[in-house]
Protein backbone atom coordinates (compact mmCIF):
# COMPACT_ATOMS: atom_id res chain seq x y z
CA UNK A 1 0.00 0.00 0.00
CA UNK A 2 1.58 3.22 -0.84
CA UNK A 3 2.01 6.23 1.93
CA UNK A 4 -1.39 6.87 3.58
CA UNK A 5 -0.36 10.88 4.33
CA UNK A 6 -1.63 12.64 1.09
CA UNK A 7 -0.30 16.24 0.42
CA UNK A 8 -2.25 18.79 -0.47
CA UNK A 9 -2.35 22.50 -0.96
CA UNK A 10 -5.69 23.22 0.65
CA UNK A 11 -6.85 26.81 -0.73
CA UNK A 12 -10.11 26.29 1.63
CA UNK A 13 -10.79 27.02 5.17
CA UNK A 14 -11.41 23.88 7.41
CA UNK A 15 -15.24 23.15 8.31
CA UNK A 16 -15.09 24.64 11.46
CA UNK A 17 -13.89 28.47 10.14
CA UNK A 18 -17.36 28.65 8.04
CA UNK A 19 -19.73 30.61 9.29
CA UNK A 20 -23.50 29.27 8.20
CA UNK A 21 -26.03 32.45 7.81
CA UNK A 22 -28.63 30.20 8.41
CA UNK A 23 -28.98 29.35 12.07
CA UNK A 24 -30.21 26.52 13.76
CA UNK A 25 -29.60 27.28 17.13
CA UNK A 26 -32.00 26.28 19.73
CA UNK A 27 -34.08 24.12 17.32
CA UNK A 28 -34.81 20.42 17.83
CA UNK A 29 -35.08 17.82 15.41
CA UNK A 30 -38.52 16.08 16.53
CA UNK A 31 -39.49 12.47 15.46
CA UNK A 32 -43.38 12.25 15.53
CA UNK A 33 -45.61 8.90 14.97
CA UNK A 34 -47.82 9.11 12.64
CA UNK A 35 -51.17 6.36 13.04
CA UNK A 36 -53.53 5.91 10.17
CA UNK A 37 -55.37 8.95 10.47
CA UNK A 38 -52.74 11.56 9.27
CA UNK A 39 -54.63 14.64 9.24
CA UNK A 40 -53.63 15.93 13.07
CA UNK A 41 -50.00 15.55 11.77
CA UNK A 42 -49.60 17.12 8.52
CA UNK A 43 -51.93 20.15 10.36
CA UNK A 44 -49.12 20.88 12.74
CA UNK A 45 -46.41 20.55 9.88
CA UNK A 46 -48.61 22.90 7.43
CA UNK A 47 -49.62 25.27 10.23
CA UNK A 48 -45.79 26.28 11.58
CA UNK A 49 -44.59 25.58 8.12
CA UNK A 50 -41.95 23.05 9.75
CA UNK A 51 -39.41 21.94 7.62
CA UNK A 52 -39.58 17.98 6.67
CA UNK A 53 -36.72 15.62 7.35
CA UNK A 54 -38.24 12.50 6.31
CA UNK A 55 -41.62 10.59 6.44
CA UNK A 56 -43.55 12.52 3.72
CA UNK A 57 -44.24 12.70 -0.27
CA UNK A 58 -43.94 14.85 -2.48
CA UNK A 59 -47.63 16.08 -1.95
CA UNK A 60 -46.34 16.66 2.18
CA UNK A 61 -49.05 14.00 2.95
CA UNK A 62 -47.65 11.94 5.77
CA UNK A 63 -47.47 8.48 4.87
CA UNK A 64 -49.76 6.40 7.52
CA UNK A 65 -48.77 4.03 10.41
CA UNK A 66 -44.65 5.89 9.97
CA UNK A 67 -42.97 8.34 11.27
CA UNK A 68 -42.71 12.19 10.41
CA UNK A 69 -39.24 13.77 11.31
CA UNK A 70 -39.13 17.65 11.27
CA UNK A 71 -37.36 20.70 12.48
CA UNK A 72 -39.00 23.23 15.27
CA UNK A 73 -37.30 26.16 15.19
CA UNK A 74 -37.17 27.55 19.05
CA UNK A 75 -39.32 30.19 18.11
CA UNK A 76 -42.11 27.77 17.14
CA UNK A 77 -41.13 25.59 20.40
CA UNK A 78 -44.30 26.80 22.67
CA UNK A 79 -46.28 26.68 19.86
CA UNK A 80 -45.46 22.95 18.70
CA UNK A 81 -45.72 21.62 22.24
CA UNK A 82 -49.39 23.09 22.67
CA UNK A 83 -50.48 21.21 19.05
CA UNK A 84 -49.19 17.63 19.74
CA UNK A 85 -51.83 16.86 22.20
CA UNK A 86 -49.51 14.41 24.38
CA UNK A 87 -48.34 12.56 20.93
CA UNK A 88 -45.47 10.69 22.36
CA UNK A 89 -42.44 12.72 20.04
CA UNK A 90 -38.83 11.41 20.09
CA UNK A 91 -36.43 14.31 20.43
CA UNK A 92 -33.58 13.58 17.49
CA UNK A 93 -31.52 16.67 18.40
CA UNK A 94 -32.29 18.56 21.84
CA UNK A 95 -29.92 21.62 19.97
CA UNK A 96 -29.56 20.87 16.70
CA UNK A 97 -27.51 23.96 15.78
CA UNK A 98 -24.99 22.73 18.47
CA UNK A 99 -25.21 19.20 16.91
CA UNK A 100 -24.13 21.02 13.48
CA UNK A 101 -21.61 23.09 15.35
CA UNK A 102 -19.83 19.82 16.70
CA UNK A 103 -20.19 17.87 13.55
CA UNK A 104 -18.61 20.83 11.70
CA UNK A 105 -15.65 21.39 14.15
CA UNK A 106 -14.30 17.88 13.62
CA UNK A 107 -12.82 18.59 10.39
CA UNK A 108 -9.72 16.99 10.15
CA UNK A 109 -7.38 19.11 8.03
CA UNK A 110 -3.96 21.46 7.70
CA UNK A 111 -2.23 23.27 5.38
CA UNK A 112 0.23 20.32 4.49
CA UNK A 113 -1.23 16.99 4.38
CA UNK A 114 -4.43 14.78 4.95
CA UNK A 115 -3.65 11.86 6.65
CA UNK A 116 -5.51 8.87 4.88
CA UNK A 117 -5.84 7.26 8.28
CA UNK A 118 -7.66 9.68 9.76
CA UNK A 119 -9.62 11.05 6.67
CA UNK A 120 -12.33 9.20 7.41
CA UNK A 121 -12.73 10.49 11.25
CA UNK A 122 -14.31 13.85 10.12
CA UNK A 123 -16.05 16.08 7.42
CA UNK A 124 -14.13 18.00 4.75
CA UNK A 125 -14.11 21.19 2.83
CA UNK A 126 -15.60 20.95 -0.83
CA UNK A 127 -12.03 21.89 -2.07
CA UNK A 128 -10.41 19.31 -0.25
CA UNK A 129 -12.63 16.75 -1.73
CA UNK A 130 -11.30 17.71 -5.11
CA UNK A 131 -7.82 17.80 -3.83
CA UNK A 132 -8.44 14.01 -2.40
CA UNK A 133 -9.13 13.21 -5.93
CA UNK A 134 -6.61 15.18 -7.41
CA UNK A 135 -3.90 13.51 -5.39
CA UNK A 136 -5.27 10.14 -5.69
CA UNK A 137 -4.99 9.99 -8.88
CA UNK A 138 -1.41 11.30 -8.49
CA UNK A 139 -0.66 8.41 -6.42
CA UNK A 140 -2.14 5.54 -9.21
CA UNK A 141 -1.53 7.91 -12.74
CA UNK A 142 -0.95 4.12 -14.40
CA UNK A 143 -4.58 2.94 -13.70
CA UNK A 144 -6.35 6.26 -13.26
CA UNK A 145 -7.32 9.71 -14.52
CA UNK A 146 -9.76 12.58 -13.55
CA UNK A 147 -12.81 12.58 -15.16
CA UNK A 148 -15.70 15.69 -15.15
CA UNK A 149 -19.57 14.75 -16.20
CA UNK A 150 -20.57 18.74 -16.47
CA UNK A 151 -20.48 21.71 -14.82
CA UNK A 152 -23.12 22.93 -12.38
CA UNK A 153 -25.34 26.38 -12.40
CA UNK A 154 -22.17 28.30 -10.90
CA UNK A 155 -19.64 26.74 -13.23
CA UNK A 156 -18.09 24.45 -10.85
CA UNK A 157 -16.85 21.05 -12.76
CA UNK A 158 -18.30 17.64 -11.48
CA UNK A 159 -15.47 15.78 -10.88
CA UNK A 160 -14.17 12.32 -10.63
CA UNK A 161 -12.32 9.42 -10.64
CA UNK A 162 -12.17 6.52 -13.36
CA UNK A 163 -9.70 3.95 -12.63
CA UNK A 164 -9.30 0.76 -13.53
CA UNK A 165 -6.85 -2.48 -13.72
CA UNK A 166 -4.63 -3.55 -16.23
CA UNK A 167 -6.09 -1.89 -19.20
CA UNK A 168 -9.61 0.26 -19.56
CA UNK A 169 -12.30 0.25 -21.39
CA UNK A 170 -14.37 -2.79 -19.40
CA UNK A 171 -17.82 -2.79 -18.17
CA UNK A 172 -18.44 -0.13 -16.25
CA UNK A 173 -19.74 0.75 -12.41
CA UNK A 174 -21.10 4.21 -11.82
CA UNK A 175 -21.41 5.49 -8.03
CA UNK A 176 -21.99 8.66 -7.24
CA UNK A 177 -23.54 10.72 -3.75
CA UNK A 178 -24.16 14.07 -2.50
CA UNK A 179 -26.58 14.32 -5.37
CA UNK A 180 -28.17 15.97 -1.95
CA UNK A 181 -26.30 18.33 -0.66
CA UNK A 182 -27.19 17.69 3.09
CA UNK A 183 -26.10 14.35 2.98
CA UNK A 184 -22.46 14.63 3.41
CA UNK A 185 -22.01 10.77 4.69
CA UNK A 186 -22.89 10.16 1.13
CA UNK A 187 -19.81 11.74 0.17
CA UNK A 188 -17.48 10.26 2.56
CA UNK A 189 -18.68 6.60 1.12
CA UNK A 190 -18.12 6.96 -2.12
CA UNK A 191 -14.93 8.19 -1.27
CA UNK A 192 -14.16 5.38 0.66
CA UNK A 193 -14.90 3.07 -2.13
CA UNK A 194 -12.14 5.27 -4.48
CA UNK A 195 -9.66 4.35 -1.76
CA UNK A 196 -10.39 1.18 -0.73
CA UNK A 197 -9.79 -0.27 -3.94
CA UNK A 198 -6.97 2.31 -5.33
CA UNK A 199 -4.71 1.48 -2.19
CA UNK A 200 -5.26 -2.66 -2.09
CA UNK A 201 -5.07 -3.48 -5.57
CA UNK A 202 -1.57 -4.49 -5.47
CA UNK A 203 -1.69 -6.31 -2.52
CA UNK A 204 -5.39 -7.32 -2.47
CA UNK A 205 -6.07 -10.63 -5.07
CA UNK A 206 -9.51 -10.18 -4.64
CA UNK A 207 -9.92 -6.18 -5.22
CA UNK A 208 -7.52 -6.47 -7.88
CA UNK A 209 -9.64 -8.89 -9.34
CA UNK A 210 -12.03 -6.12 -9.31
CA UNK A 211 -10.28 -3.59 -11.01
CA UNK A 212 -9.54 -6.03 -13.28
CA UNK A 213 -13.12 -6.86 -14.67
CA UNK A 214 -14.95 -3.61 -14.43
CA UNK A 215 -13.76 -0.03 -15.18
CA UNK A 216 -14.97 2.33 -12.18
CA UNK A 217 -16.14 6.03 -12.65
CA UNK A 218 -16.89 7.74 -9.19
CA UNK A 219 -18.05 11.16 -8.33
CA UNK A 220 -18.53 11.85 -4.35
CA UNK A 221 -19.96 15.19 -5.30
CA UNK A 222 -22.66 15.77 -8.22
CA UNK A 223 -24.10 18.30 -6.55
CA UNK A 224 -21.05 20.50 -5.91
CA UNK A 225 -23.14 24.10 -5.27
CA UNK A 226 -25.29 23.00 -3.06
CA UNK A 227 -22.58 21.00 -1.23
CA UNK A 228 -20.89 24.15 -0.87
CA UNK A 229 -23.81 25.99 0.00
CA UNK A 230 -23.99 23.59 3.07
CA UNK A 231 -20.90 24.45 4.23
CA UNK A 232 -21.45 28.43 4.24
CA UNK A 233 -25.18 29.46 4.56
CA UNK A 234 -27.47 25.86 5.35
CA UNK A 235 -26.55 23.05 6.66
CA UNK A 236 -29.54 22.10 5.63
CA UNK A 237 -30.08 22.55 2.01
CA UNK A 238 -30.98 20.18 -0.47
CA UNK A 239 -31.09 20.70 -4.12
CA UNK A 240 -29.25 22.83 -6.22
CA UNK A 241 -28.81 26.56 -6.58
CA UNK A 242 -30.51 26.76 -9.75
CA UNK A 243 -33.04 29.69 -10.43
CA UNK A 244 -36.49 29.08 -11.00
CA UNK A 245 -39.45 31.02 -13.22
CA UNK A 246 -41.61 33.32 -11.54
CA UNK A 247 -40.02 32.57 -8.47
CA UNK A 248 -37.95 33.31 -5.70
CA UNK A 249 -36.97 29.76 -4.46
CA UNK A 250 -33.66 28.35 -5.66
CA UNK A 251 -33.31 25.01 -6.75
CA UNK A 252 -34.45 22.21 -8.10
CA UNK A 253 -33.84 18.81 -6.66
CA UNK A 254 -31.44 16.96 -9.59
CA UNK A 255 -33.04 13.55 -8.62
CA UNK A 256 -36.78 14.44 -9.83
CA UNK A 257 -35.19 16.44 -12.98
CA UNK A 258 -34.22 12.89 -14.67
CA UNK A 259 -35.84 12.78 -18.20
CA UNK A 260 -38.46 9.77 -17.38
CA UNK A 261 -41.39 9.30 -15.84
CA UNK A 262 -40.61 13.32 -14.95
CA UNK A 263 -44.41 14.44 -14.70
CA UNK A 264 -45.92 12.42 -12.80
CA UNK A 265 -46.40 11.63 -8.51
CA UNK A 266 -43.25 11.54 -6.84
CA UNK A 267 -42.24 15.14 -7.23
CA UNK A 268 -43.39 18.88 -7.09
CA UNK A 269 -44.51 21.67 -9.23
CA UNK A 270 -43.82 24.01 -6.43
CA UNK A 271 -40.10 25.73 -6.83
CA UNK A 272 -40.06 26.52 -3.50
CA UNK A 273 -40.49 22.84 -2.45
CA UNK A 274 -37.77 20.51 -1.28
CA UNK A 275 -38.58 18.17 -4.26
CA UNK A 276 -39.09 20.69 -7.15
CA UNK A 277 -38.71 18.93 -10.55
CA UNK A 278 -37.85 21.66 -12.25
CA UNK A 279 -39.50 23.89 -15.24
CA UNK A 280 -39.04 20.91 -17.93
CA UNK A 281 -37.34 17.76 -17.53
CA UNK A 282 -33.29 17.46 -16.93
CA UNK A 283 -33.45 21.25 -17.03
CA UNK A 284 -30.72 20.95 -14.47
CA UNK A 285 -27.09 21.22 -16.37
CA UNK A 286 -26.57 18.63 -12.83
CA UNK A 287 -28.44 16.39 -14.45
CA UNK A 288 -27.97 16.97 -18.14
CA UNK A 289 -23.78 16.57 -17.53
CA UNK A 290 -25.10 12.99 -15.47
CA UNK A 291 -27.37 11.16 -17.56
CA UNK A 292 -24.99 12.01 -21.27
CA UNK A 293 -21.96 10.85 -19.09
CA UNK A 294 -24.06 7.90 -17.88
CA UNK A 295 -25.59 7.11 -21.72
CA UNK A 296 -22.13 7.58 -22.96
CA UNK A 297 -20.59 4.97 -20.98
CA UNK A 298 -23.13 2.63 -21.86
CA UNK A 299 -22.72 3.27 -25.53
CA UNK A 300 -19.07 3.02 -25.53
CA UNK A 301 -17.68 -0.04 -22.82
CA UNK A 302 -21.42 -0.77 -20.82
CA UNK A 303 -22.52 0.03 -17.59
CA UNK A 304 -22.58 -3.38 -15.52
CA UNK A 305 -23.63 -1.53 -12.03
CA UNK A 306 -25.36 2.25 -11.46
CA UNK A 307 -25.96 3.04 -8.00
CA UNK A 308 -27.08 6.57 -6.80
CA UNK A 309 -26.01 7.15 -2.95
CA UNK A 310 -27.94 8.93 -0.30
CA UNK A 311 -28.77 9.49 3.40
CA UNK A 312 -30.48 8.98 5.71
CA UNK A 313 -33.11 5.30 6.10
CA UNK A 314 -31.07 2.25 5.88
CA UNK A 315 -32.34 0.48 2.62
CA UNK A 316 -31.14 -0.68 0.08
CA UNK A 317 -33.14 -0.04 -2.99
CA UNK A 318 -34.03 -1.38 -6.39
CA UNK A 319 -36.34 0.61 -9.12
CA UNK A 320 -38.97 1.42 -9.83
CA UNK A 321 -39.89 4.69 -8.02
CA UNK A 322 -42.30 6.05 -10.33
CA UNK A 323 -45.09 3.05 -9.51
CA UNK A 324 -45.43 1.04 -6.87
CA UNK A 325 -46.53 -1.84 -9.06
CA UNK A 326 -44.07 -2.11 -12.05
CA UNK A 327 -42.16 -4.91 -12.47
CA UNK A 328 -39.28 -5.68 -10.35
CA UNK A 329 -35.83 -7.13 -11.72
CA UNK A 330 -35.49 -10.77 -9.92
CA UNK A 331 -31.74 -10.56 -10.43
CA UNK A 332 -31.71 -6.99 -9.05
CA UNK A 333 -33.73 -7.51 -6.18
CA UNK A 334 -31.77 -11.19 -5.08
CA UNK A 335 -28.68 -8.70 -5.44
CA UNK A 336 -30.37 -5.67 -3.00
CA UNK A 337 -30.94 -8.57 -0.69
CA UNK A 338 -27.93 -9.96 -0.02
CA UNK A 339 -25.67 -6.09 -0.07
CA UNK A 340 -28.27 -5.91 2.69
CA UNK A 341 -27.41 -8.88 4.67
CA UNK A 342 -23.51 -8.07 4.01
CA UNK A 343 -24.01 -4.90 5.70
CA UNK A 344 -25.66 -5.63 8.65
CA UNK A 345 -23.22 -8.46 9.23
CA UNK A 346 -21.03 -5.79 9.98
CA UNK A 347 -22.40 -4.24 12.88
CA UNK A 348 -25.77 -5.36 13.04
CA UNK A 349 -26.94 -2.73 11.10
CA UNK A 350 -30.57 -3.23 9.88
CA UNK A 351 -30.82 -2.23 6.15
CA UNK A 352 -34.62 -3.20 4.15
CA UNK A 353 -34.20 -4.11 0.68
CA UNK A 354 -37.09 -3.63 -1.92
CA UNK A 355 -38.35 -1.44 -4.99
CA UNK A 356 -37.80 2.36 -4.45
CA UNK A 357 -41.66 2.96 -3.83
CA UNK A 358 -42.80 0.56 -1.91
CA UNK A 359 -39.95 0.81 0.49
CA UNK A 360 -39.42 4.47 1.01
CA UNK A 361 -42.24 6.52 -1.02
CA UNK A 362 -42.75 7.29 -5.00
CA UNK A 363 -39.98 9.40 -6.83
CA UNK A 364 -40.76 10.86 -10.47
CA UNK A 365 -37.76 11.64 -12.35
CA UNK A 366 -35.78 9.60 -10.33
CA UNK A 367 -32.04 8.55 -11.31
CA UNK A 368 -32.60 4.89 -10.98
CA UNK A 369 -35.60 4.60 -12.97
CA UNK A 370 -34.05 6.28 -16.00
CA UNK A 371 -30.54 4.20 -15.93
CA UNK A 372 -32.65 1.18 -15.58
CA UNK A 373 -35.12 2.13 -18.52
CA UNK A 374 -33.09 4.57 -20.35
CA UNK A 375 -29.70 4.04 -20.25
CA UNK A 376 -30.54 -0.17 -19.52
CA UNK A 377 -27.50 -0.37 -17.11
CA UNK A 378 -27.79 -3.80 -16.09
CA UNK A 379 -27.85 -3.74 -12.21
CA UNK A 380 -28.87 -0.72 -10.89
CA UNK A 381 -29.44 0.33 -6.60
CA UNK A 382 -29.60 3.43 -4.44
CA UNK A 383 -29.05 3.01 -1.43
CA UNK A 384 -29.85 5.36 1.84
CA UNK A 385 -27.14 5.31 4.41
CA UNK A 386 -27.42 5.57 7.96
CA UNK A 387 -28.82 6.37 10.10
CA UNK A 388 -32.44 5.38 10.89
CA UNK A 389 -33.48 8.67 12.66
CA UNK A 390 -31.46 9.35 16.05
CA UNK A 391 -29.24 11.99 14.05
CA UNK A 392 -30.75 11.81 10.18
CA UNK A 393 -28.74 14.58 8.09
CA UNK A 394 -26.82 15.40 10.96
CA UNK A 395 -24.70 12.22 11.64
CA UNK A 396 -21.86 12.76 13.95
CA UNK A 397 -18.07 12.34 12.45
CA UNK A 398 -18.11 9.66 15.19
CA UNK A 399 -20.26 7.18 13.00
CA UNK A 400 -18.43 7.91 9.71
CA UNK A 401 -15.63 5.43 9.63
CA UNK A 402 -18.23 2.33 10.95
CA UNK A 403 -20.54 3.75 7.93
CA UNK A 404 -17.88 3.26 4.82
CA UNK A 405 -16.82 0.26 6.79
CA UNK A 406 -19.88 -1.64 6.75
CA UNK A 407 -21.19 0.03 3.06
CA UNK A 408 -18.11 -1.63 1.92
CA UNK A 409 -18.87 -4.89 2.54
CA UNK A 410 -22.44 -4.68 0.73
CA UNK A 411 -20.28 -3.02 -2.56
CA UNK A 412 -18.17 -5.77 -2.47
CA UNK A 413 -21.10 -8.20 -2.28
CA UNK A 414 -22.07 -6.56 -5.61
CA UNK A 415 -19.16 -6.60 -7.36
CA UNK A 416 -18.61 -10.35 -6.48
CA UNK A 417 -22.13 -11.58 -7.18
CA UNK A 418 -22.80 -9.35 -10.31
CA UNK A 419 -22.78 -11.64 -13.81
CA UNK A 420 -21.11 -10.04 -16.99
């Protein structure tokens, strides 16, 4: 394994010297049960206009007999607390601006070097995510090279990594996260996957082996503006920073924008909404850059494995999202299945596999559906990292390394059970 100490000339502040302008301070990130009537819940979220974690569609209908995670402000404490009516809430966060503050000031970097053991312990600066890449490949320039599927709305390029074994140009396995910008263990995974098998393949039979039948293109960060965004005005935000019609709102969310199934349940009309499809479909240059890099690669060498990465649920997820009744891939779902069982053998941590909607809820426009139907990659996931709800976005540096650790093992199920 070469030197695990990679140098870099960081031109970004460390997580901790950003200051967000949007405050969280005081504000508690509330898990609420939701039985089958769902009306008194979705009053209290439409009546403080609470933002939603988790636990509603696109329509902000709760979905029955679940549960509804959401932010109260501190000014909308007294408020909240006289609507529940002795509903028996889970607190998530007691201070969730202090949770951010802490998760923030673990960032493990300096001016001279990132220490590959260690890398892992903590959240990074956008720029020093492109600098891991940039030096990676540095390390392996015989079996590697930077790669760039676009630019976003500000320009910035959406970079990274394609390595491979002894030669290139072999079926191909397309990961990519942070296609949310909140969900910054997504990032950290992916990037754990570059690493994992860069560093071993000399010394690994098995990940060599690998390398050695598929071609792999990564990108931790598809979403780089509103990763960035994340990191200096909301922790919170989700889509990208994309202007909309008629509107004030920014964004749209890049995984509704896909070019099928686009108009249809699953997503929003409203810009102003979390899951905003956009004006027309992949009308996001996110997504345009994504799905001609992804339809290239399948025209030119194949894509043998897509899988979109997110946070937070534990599942592990096949398509369709678009219908809760279309046909399921046998081969796909046997796969889901036992990534699933990998995991959890791990740690014990409980990950569901099953089809998109019935597992989580229905996504138009959705990345999987389209590689699966457009592009006809021939195994294609997503997959929602941990955790199940005690931290959601906001999962502490602490629970990083055991994440890519166990994530691992249900990629490497994949790439050992997947038939050419």
């Amino acid at each position: 394994m070469k030197s695990q100490v990679l140098s870099l000339a960081l031109a970004s502040s460390a997580v901790r010297g950003v200051l967000a302008t949007v405050s969280y301070d005081g504000a508690k990130a509330i898990r609420i049960p939701v039985g089958e009537d769902v009306i008194p819940v979705m009053k209290i979220i439409d009546q403080l206009q609470l933002p939603v974690w988790k636990g509603v569609g696109a329509d902000g209908v709760p979905k029955a007999n679940s549960n509804v995670d959401l932010v109260v402000p501190a000014e909308k404490a007294e408020e909240f607390g006289s609507m529940i009516n002795g509903i028996n809430i889970e607190v998530m966060h007691e201070d969730l601006g202090a949770s951010i503050a802490e998760e923030s000031s673990a960032a493990d970097v300096s001016a001279e070097a990132v220490n590959l053991g260690t890398w892992f312990n903590a959240y990074h600066p956008y720029a020093d995510h492109l600098q891991f890449l940039t030096t990676l490949q540095s390390m392996y320039p015989s079996n590697s090279e930077i790669v760039t599927s676009g630019a976003s709305v500000a320009g910035r390029a959406i970079t990274g990594l394609h390595f491979y074994g002894a030669a290139k140009g072999k079926p191909a396995v397309v990961l990519h996260g942070t296609v949310h910008a909140r969900e910054w263990i997504s990032t950290m995974t992916v990037e754990y996957v570059i690493y994992n098998l860069l560093s071993n393949y000399t010394t690994n039979t098995e990940i060599k082996g690998f390398l050695d039948k598929y071609d792999f293109f990564v990108f931790p960060v598809v979403n780089p503006d509103g990763f960035v965004y994340t990191q200096t005005n909301d922790r919170l935000w989700r889509k990208n920073r994309q202007t909309a019609p008629n509107s004030n709102c920014l964004g749209r969310d890049v995984n509704r924008n896909w070019n099928y199934r686009w108009d249809g349940a699953g997503s929003s009309t409203n810009p102003c909404d979390e899951t905003f499809k956009g004006s027309q479909p992949s009308d996001s240059p996110e997504n345009q850059g994504l799905s001609a890099f992804l339809n290239n690669i399948q025209a030119t060498q194949g894509v043998q494995l897509y899988m979109d990465i997110h946070s937070y649920s534990q599942l592990f997820m096949t398509p369709y999202g678009y219908s809760c009744t279309a046909r399921v891939s046998t081969a796909n779902a046997n796969l889901a299945t036992g990534a699933a069982r990998a995991i959890e053998a791990v740690y014990g941590t409980d990950y569901i596999a099953g089809p998109l909607c019935g597992t989580l809820y229905q996504v138009a426009g959705g990345s999987i559906d389209y590689a699966q139907d457009v592009t006809k990659a021939k195994y294609v996931f997503t997959i929602e990292l941990r955790d199940t709800g005690n931290y959601g976005f906001v999962l502490p540096p602490a629970q990083i390394r055991p994440t890519v650790l166990e994530t691992w093992q249900g990629f490497r199920y994949l790439f050992t059970n997947m038939v050419l």
